[in-house]
C-alpha atoms as a PDB file:
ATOM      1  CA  UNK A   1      -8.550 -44.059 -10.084  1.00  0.00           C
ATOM      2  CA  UNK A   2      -6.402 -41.375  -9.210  1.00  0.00           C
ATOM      3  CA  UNK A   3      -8.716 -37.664  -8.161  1.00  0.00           C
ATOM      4  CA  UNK A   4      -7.220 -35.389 -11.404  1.00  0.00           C
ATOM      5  CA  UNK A   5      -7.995 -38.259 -13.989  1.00  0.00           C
ATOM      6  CA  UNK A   6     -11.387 -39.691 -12.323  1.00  0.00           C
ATOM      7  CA  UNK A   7     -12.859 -35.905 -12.697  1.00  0.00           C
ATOM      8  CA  UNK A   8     -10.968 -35.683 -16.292  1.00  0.00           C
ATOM      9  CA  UNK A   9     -12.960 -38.813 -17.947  1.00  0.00           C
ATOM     10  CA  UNK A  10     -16.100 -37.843 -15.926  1.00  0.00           C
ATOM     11  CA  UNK A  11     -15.968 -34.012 -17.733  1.00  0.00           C
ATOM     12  CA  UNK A  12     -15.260 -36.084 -21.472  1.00  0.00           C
ATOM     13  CA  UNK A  13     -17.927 -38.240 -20.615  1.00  0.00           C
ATOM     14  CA  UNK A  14     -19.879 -35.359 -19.583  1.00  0.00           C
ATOM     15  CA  UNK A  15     -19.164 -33.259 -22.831  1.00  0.00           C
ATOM     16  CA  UNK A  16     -20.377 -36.214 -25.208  1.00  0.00           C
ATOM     17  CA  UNK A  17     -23.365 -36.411 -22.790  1.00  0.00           C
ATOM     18  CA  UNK A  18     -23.969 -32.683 -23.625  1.00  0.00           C
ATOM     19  CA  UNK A  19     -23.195 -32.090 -27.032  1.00  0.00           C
ATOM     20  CA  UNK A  20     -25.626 -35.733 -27.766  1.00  0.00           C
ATOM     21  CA  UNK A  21     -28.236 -33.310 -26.050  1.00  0.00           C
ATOM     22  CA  UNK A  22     -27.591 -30.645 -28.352  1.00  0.00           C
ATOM     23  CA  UNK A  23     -25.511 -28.251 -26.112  1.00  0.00           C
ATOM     24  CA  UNK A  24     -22.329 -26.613 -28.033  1.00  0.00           C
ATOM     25  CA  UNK A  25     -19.459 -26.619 -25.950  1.00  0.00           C
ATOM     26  CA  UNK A  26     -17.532 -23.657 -25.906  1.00  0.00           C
ATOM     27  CA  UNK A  27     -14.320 -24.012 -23.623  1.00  0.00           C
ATOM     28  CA  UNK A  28     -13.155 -26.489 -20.497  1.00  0.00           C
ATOM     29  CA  UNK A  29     -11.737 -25.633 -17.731  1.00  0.00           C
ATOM     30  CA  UNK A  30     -12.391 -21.959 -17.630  1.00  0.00           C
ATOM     31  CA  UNK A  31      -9.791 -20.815 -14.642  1.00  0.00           C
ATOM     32  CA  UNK A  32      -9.283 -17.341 -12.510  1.00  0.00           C
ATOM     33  CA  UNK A  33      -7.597 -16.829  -9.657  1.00  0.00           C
ATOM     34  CA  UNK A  34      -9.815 -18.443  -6.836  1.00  0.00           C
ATOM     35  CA  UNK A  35     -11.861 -20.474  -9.222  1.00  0.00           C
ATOM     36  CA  UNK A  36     -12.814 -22.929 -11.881  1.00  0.00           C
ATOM     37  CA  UNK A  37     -15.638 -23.785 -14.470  1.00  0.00           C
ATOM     38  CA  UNK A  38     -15.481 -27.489 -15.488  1.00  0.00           C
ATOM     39  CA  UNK A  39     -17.622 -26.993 -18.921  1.00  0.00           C
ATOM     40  CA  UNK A  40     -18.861 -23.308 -20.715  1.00  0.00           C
ATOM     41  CA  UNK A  41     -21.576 -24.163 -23.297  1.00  0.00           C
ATOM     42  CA  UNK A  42     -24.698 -23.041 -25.088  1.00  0.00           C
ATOM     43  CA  UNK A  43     -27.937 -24.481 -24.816  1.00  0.00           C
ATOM     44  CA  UNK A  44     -29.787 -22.358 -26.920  1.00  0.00           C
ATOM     45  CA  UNK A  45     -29.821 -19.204 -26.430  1.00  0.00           C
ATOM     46  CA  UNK A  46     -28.441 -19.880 -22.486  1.00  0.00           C
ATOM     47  CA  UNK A  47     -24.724 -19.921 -21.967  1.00  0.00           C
ATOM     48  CA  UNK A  48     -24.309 -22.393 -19.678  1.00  0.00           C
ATOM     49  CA  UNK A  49     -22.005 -23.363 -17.025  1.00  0.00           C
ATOM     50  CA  UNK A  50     -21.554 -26.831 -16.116  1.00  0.00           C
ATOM     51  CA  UNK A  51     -19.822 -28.412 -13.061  1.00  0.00           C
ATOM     52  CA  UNK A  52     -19.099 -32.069 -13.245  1.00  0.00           C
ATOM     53  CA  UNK A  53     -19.033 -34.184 -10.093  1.00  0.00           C
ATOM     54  CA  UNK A  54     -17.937 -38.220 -10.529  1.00  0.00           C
ATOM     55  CA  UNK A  55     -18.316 -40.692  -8.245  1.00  0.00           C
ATOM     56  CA  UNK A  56     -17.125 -44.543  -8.046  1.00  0.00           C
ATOM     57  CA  UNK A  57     -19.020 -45.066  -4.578  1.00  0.00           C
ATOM     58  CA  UNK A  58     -21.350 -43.568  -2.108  1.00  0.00           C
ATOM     59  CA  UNK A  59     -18.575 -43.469   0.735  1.00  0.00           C
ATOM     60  CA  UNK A  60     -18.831 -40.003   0.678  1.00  0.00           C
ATOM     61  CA  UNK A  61     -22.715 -39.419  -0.825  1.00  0.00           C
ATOM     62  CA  UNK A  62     -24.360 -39.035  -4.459  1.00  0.00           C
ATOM     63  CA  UNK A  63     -22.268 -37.276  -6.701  1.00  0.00           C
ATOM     64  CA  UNK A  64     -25.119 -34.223  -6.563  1.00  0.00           C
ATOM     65  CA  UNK A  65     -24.685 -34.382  -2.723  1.00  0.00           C
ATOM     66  CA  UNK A  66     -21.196 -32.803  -3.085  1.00  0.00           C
ATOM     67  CA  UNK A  67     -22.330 -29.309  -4.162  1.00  0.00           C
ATOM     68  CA  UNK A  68     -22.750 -26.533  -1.340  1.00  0.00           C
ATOM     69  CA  UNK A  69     -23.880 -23.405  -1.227  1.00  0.00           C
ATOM     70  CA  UNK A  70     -20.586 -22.204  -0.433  1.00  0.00           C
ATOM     71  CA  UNK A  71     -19.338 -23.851  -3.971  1.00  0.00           C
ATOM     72  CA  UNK A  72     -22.613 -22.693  -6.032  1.00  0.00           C
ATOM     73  CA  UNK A  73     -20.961 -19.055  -4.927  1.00  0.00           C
ATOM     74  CA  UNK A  74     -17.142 -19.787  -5.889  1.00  0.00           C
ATOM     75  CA  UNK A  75     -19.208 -21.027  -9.532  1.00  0.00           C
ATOM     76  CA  UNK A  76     -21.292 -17.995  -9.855  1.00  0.00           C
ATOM     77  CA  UNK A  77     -17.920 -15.773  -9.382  1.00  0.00           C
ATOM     78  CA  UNK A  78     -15.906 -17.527 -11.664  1.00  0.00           C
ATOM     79  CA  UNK A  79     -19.228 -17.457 -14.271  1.00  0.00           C
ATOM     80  CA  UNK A  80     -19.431 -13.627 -13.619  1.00  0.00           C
ATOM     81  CA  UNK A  81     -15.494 -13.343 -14.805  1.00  0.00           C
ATOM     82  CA  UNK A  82     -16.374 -14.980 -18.130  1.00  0.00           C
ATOM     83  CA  UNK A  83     -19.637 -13.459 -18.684  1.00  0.00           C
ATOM     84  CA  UNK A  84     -17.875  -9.876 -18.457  1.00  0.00           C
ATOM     85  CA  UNK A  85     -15.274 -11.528 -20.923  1.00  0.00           C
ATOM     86  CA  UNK A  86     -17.860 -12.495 -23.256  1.00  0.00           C
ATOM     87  CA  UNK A  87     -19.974  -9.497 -23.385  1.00  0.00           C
ATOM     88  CA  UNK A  88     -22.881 -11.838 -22.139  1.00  0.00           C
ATOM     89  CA  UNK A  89     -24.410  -9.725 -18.878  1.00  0.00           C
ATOM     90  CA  UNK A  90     -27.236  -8.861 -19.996  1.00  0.00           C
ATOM     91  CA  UNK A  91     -28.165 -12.406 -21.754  1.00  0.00           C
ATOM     92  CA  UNK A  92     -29.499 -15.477 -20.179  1.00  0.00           C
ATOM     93  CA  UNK A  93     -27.586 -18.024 -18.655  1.00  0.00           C
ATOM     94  CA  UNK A  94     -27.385 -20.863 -15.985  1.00  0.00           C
ATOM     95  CA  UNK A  95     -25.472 -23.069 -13.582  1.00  0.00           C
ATOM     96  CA  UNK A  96     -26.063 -26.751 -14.406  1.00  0.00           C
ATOM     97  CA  UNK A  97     -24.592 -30.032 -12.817  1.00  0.00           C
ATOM     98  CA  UNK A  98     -23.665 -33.497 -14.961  1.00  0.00           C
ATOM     99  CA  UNK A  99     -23.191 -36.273 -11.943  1.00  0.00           C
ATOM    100  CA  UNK A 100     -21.150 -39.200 -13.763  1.00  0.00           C
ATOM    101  CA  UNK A 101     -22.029 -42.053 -10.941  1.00  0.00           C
ATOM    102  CA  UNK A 102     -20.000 -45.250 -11.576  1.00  0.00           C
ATOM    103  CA  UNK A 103     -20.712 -46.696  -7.578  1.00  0.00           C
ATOM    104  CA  UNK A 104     -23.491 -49.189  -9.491  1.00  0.00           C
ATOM    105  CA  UNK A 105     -21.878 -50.500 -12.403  1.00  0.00           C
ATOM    106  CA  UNK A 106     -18.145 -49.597 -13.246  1.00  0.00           C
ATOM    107  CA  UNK A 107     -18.865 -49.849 -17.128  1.00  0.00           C
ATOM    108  CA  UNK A 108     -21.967 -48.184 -17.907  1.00  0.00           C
ATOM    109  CA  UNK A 109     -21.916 -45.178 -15.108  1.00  0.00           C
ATOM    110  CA  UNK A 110     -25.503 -43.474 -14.470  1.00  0.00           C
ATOM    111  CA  UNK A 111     -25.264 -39.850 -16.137  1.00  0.00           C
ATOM    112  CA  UNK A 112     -27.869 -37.375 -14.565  1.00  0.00           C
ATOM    113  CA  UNK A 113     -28.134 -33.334 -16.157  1.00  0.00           C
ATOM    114  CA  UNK A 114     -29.422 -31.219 -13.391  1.00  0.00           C
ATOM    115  CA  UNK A 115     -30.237 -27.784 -14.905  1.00  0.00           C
ATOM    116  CA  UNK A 116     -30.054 -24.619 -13.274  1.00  0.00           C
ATOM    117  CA  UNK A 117     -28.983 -25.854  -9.728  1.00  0.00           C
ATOM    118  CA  UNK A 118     -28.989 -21.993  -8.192  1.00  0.00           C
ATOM    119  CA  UNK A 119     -32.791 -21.973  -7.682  1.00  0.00           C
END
């Protein structure tokens, strides 16, 4: 599968994963200049941003291998953008990962929710 539409089915896959769990999504995609959210939801009382990483092998690692510190930042910019565009600073929220790992078995991929993956 092509890059664009692998990490497009892995985010709808993640979203029905989420909102099963009882998060509300709110947008996809959320873009600025320099930077992009995959999912914005609420968990709670916790808006919650949610990168999405898919994988259909372990050439390169785990799917949860792929985040750096260096792209935690980029998230946590991009997440400050829409917080001030919410009017949500001084509420709670968090930086969560869905990994949608298909390297195992190509119908039925592994789904894995790590929550707040800054601390």
């Amino acid at each position: 599968m092509y890059t664009k539409a692998t990490g497009n089915y892995g985010e709808e896959l993640a979203c029905q994963y989420l909102r099963k769990i009882g998060y509300k999504i709110l947008e996809r995609n959320y873009r600025i200049r320099g930077g992009e959210i995959d999912i914005v939801c609420l968990d709670q009382d916790y808006l919650v941003f949610v990168e999405v990483k898919t994988r259909y092998s372990h050439e390169y690692g785990l799917p949860k291998e792929s985040i750096t510190s260096w792209k935690i930042k980029a998230l946590l910019k991009t997440a400050q953008f829409y917080l001030q565009k919410a009017n949500w600073e001084n509420k709670g929220y968090r930086l969560d990962l869905v990994t949608i790992d298909f390297a195992n078995n190509p119908q039925k991929p592994e789904i894995e929710l790590i929550k707040d993956i800054t601390s």
